[in-house]
Each structure stands twice: as C-alpha cells, then as structure tokens.
C-alpha atoms as a PDB file:
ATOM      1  CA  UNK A   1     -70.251-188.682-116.292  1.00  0.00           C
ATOM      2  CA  UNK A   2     -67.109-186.573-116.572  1.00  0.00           C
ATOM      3  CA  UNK A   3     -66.457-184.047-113.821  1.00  0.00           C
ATOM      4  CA  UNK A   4     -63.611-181.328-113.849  1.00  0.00           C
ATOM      5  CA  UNK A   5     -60.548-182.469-112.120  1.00  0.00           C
ATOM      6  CA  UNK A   6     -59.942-180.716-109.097  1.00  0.00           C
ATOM      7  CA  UNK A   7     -56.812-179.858-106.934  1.00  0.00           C
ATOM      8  CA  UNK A   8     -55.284-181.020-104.105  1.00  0.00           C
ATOM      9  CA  UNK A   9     -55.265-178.880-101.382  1.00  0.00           C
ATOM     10  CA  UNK A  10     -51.186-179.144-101.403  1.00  0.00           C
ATOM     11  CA  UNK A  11     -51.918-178.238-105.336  1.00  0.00           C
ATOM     12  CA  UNK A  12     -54.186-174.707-104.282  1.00  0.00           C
ATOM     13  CA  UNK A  13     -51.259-174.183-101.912  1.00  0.00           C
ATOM     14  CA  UNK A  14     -48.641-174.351-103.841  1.00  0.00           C
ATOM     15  CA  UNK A  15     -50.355-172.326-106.492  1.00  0.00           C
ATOM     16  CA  UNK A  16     -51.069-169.525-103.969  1.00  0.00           C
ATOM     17  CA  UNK A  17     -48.125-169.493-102.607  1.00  0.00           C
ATOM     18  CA  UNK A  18     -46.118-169.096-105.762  1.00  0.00           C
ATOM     19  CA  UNK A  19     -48.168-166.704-107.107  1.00  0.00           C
ATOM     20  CA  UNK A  20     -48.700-164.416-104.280  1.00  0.00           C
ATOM     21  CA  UNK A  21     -45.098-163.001-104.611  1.00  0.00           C
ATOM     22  CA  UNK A  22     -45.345-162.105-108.053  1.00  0.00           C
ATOM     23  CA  UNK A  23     -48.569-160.613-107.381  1.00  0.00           C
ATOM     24  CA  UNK A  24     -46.958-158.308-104.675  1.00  0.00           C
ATOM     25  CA  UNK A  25     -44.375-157.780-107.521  1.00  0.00           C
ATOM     26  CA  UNK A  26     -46.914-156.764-110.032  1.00  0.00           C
ATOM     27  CA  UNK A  27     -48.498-154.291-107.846  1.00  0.00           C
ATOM     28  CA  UNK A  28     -45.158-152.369-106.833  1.00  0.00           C
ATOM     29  CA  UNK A  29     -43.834-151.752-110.055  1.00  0.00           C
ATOM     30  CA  UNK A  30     -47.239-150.863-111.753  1.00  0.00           C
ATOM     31  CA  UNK A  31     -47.278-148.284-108.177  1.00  0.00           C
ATOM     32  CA  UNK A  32     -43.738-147.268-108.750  1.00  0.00           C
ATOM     33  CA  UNK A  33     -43.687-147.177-112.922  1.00  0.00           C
ATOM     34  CA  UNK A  34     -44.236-143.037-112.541  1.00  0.00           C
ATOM     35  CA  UNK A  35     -41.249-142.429-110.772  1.00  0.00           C
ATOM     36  CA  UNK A  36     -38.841-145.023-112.486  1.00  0.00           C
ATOM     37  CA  UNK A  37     -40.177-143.694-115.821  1.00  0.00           C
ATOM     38  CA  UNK A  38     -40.024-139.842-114.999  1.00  0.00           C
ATOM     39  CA  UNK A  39     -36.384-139.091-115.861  1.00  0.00           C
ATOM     40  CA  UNK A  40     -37.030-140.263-118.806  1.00  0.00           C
ATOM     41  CA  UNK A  41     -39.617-138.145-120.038  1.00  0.00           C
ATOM     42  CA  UNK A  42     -39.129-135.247-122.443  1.00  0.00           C
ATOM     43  CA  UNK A  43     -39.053-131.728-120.166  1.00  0.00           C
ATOM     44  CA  UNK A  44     -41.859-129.602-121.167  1.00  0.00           C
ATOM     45  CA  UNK A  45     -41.944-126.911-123.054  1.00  0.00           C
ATOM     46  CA  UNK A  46     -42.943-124.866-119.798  1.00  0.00           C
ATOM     47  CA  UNK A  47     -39.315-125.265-118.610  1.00  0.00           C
ATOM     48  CA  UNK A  48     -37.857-122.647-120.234  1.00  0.00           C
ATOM     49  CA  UNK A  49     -37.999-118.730-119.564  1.00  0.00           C
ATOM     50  CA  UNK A  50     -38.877-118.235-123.438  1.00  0.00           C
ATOM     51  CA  UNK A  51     -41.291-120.876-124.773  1.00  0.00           C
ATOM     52  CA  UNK A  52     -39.487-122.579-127.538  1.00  0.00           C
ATOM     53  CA  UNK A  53     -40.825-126.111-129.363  1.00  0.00           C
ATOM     54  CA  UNK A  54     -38.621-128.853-127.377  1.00  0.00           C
ATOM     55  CA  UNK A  55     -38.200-130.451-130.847  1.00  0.00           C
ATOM     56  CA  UNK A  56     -37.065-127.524-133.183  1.00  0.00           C
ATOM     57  CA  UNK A  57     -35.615-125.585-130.307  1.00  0.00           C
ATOM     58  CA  UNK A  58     -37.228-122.534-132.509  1.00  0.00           C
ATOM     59  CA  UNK A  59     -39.248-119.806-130.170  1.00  0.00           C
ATOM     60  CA  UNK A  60     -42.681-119.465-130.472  1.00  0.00           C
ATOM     61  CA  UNK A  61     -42.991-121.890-132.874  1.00  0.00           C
ATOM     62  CA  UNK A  62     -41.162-120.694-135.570  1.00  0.00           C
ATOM     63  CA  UNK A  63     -43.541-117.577-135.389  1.00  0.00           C
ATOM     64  CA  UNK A  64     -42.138-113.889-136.425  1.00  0.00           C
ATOM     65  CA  UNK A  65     -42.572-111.736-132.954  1.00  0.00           C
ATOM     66  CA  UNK A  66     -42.055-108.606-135.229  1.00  0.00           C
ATOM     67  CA  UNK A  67     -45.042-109.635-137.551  1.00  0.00           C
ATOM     68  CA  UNK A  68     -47.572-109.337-134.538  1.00  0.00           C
ATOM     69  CA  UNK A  69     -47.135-105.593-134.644  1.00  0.00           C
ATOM     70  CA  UNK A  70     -46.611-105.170-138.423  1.00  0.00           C
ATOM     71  CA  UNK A  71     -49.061-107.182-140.139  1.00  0.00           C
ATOM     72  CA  UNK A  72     -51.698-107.592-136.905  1.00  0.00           C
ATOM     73  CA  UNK A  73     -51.410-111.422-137.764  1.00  0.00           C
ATOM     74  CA  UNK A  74     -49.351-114.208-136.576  1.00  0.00           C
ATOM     75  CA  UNK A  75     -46.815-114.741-139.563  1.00  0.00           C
ATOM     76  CA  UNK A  76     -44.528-118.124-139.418  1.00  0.00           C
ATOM     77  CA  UNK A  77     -40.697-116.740-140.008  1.00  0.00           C
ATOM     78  CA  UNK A  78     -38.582-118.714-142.772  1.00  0.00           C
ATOM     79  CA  UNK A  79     -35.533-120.332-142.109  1.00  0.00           C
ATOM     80  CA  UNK A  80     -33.555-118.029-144.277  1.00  0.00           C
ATOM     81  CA  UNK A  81     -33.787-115.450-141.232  1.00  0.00           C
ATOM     82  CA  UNK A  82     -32.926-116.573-137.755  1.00  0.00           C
ATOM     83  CA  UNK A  83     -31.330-115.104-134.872  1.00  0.00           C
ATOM     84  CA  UNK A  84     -30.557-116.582-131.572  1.00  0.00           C
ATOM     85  CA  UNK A  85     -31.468-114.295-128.638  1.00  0.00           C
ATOM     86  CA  UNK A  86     -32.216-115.371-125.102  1.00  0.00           C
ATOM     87  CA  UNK A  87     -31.023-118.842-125.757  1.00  0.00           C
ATOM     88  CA  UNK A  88     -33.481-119.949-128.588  1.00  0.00           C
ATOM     89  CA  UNK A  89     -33.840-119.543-132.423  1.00  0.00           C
ATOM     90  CA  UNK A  90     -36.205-117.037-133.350  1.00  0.00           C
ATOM     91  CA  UNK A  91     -37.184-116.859-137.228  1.00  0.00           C
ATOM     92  CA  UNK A  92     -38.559-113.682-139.014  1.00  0.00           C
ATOM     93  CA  UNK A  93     -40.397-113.043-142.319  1.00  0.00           C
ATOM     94  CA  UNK A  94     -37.313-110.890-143.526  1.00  0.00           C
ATOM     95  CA  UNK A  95     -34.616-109.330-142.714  1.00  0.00           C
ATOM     96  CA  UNK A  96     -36.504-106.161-141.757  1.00  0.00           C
ATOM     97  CA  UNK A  97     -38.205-108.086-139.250  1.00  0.00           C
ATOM     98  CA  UNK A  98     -34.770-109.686-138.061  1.00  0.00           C
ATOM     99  CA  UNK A  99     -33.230-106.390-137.558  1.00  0.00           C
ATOM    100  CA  UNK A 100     -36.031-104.743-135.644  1.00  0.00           C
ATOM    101  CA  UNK A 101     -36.266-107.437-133.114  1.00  0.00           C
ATOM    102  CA  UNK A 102     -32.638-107.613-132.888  1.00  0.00           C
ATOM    103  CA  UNK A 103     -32.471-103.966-131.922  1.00  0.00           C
ATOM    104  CA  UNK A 104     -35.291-104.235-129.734  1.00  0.00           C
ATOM    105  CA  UNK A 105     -36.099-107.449-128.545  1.00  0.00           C
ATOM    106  CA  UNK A 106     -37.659-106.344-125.052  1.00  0.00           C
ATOM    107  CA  UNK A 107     -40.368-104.740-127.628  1.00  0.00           C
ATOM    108  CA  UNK A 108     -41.002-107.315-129.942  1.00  0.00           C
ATOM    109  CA  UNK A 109     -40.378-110.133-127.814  1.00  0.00           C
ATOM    110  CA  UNK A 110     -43.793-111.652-125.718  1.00  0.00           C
ATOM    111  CA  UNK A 111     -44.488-110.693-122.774  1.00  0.00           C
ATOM    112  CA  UNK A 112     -43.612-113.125-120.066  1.00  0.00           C
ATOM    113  CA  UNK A 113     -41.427-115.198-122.095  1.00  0.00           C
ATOM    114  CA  UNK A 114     -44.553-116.332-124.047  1.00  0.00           C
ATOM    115  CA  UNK A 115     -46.357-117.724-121.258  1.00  0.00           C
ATOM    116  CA  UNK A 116     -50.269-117.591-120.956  1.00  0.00           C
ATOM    117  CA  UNK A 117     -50.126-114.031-118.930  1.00  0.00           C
ATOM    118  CA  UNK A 118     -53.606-114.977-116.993  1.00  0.00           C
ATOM    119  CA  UNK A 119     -51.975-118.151-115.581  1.00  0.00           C
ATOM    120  CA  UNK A 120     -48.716-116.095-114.950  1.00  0.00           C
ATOM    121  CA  UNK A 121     -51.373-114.029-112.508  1.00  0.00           C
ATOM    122  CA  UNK A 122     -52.934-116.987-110.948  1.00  0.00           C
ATOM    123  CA  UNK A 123     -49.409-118.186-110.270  1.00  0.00           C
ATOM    124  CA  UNK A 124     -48.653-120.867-112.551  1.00  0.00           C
ATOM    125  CA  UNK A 125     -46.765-120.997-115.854  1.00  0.00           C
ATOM    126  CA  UNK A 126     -48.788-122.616-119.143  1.00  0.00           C
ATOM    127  CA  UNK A 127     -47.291-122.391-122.373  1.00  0.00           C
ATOM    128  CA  UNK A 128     -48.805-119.476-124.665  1.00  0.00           C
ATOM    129  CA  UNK A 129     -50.340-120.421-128.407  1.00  0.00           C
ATOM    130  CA  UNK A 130     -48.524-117.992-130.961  1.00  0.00           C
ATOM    131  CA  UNK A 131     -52.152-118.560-132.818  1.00  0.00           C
ATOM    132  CA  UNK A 132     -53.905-116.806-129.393  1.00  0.00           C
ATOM    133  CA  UNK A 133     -52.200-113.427-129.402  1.00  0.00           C
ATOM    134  CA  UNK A 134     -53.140-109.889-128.165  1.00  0.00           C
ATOM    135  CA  UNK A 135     -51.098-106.852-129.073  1.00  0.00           C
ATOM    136  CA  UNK A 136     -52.015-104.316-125.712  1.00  0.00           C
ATOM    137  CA  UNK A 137     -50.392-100.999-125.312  1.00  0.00           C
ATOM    138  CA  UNK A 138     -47.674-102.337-127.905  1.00  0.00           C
ATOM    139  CA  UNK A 139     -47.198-105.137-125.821  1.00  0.00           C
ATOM    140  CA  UNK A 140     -47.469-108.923-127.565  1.00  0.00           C
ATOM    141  CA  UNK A 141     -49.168-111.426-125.054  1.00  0.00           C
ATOM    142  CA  UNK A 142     -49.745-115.382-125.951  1.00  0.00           C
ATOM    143  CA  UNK A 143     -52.796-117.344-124.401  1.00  0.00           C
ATOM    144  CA  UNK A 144     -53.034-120.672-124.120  1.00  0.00           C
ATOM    145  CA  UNK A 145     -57.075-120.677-124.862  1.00  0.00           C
ATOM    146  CA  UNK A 146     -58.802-118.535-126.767  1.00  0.00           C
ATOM    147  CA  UNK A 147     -61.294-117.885-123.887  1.00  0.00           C
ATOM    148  CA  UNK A 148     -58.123-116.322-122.128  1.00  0.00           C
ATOM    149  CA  UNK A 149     -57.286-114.214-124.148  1.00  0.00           C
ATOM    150  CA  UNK A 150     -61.144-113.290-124.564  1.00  0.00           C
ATOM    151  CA  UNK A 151     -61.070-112.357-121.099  1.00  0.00           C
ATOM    152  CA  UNK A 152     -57.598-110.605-120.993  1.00  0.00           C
ATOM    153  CA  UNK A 153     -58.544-108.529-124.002  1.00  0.00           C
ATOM    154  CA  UNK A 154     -62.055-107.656-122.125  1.00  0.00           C
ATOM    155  CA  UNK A 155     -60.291-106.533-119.176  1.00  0.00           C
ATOM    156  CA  UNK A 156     -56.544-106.183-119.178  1.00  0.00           C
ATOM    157  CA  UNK A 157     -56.566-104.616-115.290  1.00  0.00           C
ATOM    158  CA  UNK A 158     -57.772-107.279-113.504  1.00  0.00           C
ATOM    159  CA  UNK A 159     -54.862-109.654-115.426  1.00  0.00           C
ATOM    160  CA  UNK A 160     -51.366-107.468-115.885  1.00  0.00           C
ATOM    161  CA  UNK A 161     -50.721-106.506-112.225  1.00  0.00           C
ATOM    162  CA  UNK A 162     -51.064-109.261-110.751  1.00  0.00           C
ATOM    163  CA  UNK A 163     -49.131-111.010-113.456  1.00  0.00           C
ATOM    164  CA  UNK A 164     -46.284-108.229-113.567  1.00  0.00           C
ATOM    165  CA  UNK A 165     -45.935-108.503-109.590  1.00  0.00           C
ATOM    166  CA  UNK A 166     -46.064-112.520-109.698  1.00  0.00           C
ATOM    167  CA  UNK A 167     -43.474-112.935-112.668  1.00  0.00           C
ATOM    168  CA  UNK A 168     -40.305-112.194-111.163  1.00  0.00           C
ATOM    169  CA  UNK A 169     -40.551-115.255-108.749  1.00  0.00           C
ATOM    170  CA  UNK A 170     -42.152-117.501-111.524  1.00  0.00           C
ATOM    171  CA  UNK A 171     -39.038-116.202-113.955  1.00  0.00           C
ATOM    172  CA  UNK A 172     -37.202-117.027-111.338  1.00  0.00           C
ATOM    173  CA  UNK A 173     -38.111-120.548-110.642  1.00  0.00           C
ATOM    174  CA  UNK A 174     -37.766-121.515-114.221  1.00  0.00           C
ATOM    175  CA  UNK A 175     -34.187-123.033-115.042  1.00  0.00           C
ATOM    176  CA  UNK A 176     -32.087-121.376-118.053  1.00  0.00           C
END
C-alpha cells in the first residue's frame, strides 16, 4: 500500500518559517500598491478650472461653445478653427463661431468651467458631458447625467444659488 510521504516536523518548520516572511511581504505591498502607484496615475480631467480631454488637451471635447446658442445642438468644432483661451484649445464650427467666443468668452463659455453645476451646489466638482447641455437665461450649463440636467432644467432655483455661492471656493481649490 502506498501512502503520501509526509514531513518532518524540522521540514513543516522550515517551510513555515521561510514562507511566513514573504507572506508578510505579500500582504504590505498588495496594502501599500495604492499609494506607490498613485503618482503615477493620469490627473483627472476634474483638475482643471475648464474641463478639457487630458488626452487632446481640447475643451469640452472638441465641442463648439458658440454652437449651443446658435444651432440649440451640441456641434463638434473642426480643427481648422481653434483658439486657446483660459489655457485650453477650444475648436469652433467656423470662423463666425471663433470670433464670437473670442469676443465674448464669459458668454459663450460654460458655466462653471464645464462642471456638472448640481454637483458644483452639493460641493463637489464632476466633469460636465458636452452631450448633457442646458442653455438657461443664455447661460450654457454641462451635466454629467442626463437625470441632472432633468432636474436642473425642472427647477433651476433650487440648483444656481447654491452653486454660484459655492463656486468661488471650489474654483479656487482647483490648480491652473
């Protein structure tokens, strides 16, 4: 009859013993990988104090501002008319567009540097969608649901002051 060899009891000792270290190892840098790893990640797009893609650098996406007010619709700008404004790239339909915003970029710009303006009024910044867009008393606002903006559009009170009053700091905290 064959039976399974077993260890010595030097053997299990031995065995434990070497492997308990690198057990202890294992655990702290699985427990410490998030904060090694960290500075490495890519910063968010909510770093900024206009939302721009981290990739393209281009604000709102590539999105024309002025087209929100002209067409009603969320137009994507062509590369053939940029301007750089506030530290990022916007891009416009045409040069009509260009010009406009250029002369007037506190009007066509978002509102809130393109952040979600009913997080702004809970206190926290969340990237707007250019796809999830009000235009409110010729004022563009980006959402980052479509439920938010559903609810901002339903009752713009109960969202802008408390937005407008909490922005400053918010603005504020954001780096350049």
């Amino acid at each position: 009859m064959l039976s399974a060899p077993t260890m010595t009891a030097q053997r299990q000792q031995w065995n434990w013993s070497w492997s308990k270290p690198l057990f202890r190892r294992a655990i702290a840098v699985i427990a410490l990988a998030p904060l090694l790893l960290a500075p490495l990640a890519a910063p968010a797009a909510t770093t900024q104090r206009i939302i721009a893609n981290r990739f393209s650098g281009l604000a709102i996406d590539g999105f024309d501002p002025v087209s929100y007010f002209v067409d009603g619709q969320a137009l994507i700008g062509l590369p053939d008319f940029e301007a750089a404004q506030g530290g990022v790239v916007w891009r416009f339909r045409n040069e009509g567009n260009r010009a406009s915003f250029l002369a007037h970029p506190e009007v066509y710009g978002p509102q809130f540097g393109g952040y979600d303006p009913t997080d702004v009024a809970r206190g926290v910044t969340v990237a707007g969608n250019p796809r999830f867009f009000a235009v409110i008393e010729d004022r563009l606002f980006l959402f980052n649901r479509e439920d938010s903006r559903d609810a901002f559009v339903a009752d713009p009170a109960r969202y802008l002051p408390r937005a407008e009053a909490r922005w400053p700091t918010l603005e504020q905290d954001l780096p350049q």
